[in-house]
Protein backbone atom coordinates (compact mmCIF):
# COMPACT_ATOMS: atom_id res chain seq x y z
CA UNK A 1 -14.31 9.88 19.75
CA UNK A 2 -12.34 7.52 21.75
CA UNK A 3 -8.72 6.03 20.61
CA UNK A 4 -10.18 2.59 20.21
CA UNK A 5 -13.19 3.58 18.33
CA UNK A 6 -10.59 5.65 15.05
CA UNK A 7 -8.30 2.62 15.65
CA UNK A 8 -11.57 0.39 14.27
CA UNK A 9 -12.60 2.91 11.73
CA UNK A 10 -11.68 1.66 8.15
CA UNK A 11 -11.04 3.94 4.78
CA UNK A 12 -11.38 3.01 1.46
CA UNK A 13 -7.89 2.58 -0.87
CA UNK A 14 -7.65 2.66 -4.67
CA UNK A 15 -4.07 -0.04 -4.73
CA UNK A 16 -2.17 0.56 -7.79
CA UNK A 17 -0.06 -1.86 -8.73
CA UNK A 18 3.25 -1.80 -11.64
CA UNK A 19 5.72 -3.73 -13.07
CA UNK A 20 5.95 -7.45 -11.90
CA UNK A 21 4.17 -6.56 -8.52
CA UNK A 22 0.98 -6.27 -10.67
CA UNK A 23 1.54 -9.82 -12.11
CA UNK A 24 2.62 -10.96 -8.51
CA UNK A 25 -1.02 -9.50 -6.74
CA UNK A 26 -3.22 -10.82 -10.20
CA UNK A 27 -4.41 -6.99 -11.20
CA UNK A 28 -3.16 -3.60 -12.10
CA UNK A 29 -5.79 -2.38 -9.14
CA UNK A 30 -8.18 -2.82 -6.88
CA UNK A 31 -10.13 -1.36 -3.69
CA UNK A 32 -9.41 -2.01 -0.15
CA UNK A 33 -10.70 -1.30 2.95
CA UNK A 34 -7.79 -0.66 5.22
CA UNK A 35 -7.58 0.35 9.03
CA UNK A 36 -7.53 4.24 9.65
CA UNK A 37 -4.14 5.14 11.14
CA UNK A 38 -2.22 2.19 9.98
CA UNK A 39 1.43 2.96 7.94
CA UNK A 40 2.51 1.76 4.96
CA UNK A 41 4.48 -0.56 6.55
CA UNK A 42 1.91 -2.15 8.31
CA UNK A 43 -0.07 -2.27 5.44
CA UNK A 44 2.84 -4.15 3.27
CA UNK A 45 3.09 -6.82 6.20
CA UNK A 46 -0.56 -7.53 6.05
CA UNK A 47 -1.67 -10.75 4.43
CA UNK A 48 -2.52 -8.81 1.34
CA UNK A 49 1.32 -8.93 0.55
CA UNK A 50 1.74 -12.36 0.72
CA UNK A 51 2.40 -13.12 -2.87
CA UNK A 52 5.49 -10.59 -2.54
CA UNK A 53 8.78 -11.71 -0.88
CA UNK A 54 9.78 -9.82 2.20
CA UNK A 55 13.26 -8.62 -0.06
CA UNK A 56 11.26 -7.87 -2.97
CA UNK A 57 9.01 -5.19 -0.36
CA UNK A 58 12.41 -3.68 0.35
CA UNK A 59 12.43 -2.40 -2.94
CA UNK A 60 9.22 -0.78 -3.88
CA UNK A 61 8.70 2.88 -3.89
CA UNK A 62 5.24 4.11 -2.42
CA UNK A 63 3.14 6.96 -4.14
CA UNK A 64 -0.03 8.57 -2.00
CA UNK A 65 -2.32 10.65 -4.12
CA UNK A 66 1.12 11.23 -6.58
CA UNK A 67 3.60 11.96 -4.37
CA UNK A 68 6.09 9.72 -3.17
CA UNK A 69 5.87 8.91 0.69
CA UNK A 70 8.13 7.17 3.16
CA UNK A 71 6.93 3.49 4.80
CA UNK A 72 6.15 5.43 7.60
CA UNK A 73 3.68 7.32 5.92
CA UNK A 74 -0.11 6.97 7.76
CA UNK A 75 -2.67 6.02 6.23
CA UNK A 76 -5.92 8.41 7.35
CA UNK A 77 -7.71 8.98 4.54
CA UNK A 78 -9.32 7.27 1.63
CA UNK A 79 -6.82 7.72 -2.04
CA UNK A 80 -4.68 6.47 -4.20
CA UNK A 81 -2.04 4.27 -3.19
CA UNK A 82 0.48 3.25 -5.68
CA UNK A 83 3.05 0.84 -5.61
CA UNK A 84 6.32 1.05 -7.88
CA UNK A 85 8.89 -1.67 -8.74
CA UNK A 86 12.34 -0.81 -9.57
CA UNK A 87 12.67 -0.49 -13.47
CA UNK A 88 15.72 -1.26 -15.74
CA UNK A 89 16.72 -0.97 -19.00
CA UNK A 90 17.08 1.39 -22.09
């Protein structure tokens, strides 16, 4: 398979979304189909961020399948994809 052809390939994401950033996207979650090989990163510039301000981003903590990954992390296959905001309180 040529580098162009995975590059094209898409993979299905379940987006999980807490605190105010669910409030922020208008649901708790929702499916996506999202470019094989693309980071986290990438993914949180996309237009499906808009609604979240480029410092607020800087704060979130990213969970694949349960367990907390970096912004570098790649996406190549389908899961869970959660999004946490930064909590506070008693």
């Amino acid at each position: 398979m040529n580098e162009k052809k995975q590059q094209d390939e898409t993979i299905l994401i379940h987006l999980v979304y807490f605190g105010w950033l669910a409030e922020r996207m208008g649901c708790r979650s929702e499916f996506r189909d999202v470019v094989r090989g693309g980071s986290v990163e990438e993914f949180l510039e996309s237009d499906l961020f808009c609604p979240v301000e480029t410092h607020e981003k800087s704060l979130l903590q990213v969970a694949f399948e349960r367990i907390l990954v970096s912004r570098r992390f790649v996406l190549n296959l389908p899961g869970e994809l959660a999004f946490f905001t930064p909590v506070s309180g008693g």
